[in-house]
Protein backbone atom coordinates (compact mmCIF):
# COMPACT_ATOMS: atom_id res chain seq x y z
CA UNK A 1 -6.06 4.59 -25.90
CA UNK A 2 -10.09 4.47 -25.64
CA UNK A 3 -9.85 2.95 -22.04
CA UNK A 4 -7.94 3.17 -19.63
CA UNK A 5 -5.18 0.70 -18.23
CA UNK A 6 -7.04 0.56 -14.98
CA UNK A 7 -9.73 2.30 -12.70
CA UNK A 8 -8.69 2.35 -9.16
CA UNK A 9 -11.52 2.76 -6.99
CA UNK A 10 -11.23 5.23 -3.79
CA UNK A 11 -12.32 2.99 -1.20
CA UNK A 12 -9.89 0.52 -2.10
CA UNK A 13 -6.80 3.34 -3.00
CA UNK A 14 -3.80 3.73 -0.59
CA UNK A 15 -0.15 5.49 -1.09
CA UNK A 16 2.88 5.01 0.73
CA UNK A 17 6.31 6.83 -0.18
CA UNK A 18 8.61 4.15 -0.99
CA UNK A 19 12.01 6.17 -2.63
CA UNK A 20 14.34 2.89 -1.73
CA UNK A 21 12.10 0.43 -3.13
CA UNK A 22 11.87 2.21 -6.42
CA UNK A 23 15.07 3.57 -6.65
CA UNK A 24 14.11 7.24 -7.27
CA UNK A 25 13.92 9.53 -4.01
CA UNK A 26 10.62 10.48 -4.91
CA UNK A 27 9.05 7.09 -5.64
CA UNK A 28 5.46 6.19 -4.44
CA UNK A 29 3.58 3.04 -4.33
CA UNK A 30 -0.19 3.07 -4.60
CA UNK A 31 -2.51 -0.10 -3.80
CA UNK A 32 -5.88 -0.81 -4.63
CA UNK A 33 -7.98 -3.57 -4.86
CA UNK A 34 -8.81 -4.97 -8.48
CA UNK A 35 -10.95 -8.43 -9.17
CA UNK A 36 -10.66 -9.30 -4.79
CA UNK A 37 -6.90 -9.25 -5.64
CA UNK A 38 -4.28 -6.35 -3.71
CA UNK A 39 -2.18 -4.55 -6.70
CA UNK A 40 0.77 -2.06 -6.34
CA UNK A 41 1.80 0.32 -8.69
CA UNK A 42 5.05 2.11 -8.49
CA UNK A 43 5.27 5.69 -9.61
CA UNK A 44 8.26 8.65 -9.37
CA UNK A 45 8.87 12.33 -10.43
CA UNK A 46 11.99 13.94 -10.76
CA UNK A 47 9.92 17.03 -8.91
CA UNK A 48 9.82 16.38 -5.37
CA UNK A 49 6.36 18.28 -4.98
CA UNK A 50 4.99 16.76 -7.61
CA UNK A 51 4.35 13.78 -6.36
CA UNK A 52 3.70 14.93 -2.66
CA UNK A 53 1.05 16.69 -4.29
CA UNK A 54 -0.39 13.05 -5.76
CA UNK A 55 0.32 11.31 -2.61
CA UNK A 56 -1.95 14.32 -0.40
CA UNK A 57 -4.70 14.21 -3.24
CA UNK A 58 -5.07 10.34 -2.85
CA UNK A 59 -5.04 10.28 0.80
CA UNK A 60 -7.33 13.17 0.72
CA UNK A 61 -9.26 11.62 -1.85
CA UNK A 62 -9.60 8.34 0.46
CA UNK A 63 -10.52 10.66 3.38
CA UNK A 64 -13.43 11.84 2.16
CA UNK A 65 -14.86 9.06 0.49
CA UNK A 66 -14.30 7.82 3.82
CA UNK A 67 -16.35 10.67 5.59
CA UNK A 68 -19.17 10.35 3.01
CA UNK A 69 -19.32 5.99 3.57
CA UNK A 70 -19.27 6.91 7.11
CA UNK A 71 -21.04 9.87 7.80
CA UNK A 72 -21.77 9.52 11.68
CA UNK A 73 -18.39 8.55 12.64
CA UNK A 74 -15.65 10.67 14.34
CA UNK A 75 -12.22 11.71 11.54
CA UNK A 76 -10.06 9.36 13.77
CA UNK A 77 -12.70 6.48 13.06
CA UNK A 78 -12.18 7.02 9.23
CA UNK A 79 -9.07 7.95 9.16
CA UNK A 80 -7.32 6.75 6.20
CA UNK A 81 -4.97 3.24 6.95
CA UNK A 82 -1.08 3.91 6.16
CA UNK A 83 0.29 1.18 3.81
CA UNK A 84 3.21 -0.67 6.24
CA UNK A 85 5.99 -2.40 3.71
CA UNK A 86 9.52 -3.83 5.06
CA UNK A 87 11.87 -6.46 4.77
CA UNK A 88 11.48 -9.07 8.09
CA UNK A 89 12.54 -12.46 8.64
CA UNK A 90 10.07 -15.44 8.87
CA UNK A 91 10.40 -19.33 10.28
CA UNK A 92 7.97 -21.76 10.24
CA UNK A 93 7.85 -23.94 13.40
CA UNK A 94 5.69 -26.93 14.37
CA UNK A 95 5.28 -26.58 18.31
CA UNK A 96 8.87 -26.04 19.29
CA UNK A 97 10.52 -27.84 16.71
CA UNK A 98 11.58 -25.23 13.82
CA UNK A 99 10.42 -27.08 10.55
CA UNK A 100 12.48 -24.79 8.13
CA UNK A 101 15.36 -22.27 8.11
CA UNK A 102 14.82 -18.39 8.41
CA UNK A 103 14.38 -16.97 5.64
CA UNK A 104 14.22 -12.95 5.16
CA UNK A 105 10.60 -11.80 2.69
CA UNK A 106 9.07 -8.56 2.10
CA UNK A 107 6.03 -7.82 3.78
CA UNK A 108 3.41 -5.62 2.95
CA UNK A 109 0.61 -4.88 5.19
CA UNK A 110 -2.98 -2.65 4.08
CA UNK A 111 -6.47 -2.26 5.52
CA UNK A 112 -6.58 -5.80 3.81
CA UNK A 113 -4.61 -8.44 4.86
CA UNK A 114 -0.86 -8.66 5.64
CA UNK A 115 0.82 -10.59 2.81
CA UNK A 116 4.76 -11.58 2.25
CA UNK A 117 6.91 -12.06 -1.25
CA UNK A 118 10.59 -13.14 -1.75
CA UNK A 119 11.31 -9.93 -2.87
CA UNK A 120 9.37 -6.14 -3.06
CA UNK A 121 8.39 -6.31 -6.41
């Protein structure tokens, strides 16, 4: 191909290991921001360093552009946000009268917004 699939801008690039959600024990998600929207890709390698080696070259990546965007502030003021994902259990309630049952969704949380789906992918 000429172009490629997708460019994933640094400032809006995270990584989380995620070897249950993909199925592989060295699965990885990344999430970036394309057209104000949050997008995950999912990503494994049979080689175990292989993809710790993407996962530190992404964060590190997202470090420094963070250093350079910032360059007055302290490392632990642009320190890079850790993608939080996990199953929980949400109700709805109007006052204290719950409105619908519990039901359990898959959460995903970045230096975004915290957003839920029926299921992880």
């Amino acid at each position: 191909a000429k172009e490629p699939k997708a460019i994933m801008k640094i400032e809006h690039l995270n990584a989380t290991f995620q070897p249950a959600k993909i199925g592989n024990p060295h699965g990885l998600q990344i999430t970036y921001l394309k057209d104000n929207s949050t997008r995950n890709i999912f990503v494994y390698h049979e080689d175990g360093k292989e993809i710790v080696d993407w996962f530190n070259a992404i964060r590190a990546a997202r470090f420094h552009y963070l250093q350079v965007a910032f360059p007055g502030a302290s490392d632990s003021d642009v320190s890079v946000p850790a993608l939080l994902v996990g199953w929980c259990v949400i109700g709805h309630f109007l006052t204290l009268q719950q409105t619908e049952g519990f039901k359990k969704r898959w959460f995903t949380m970045d230096d975004r917004r915290l957003m839920y789906f029926k299921d992880p992918l």
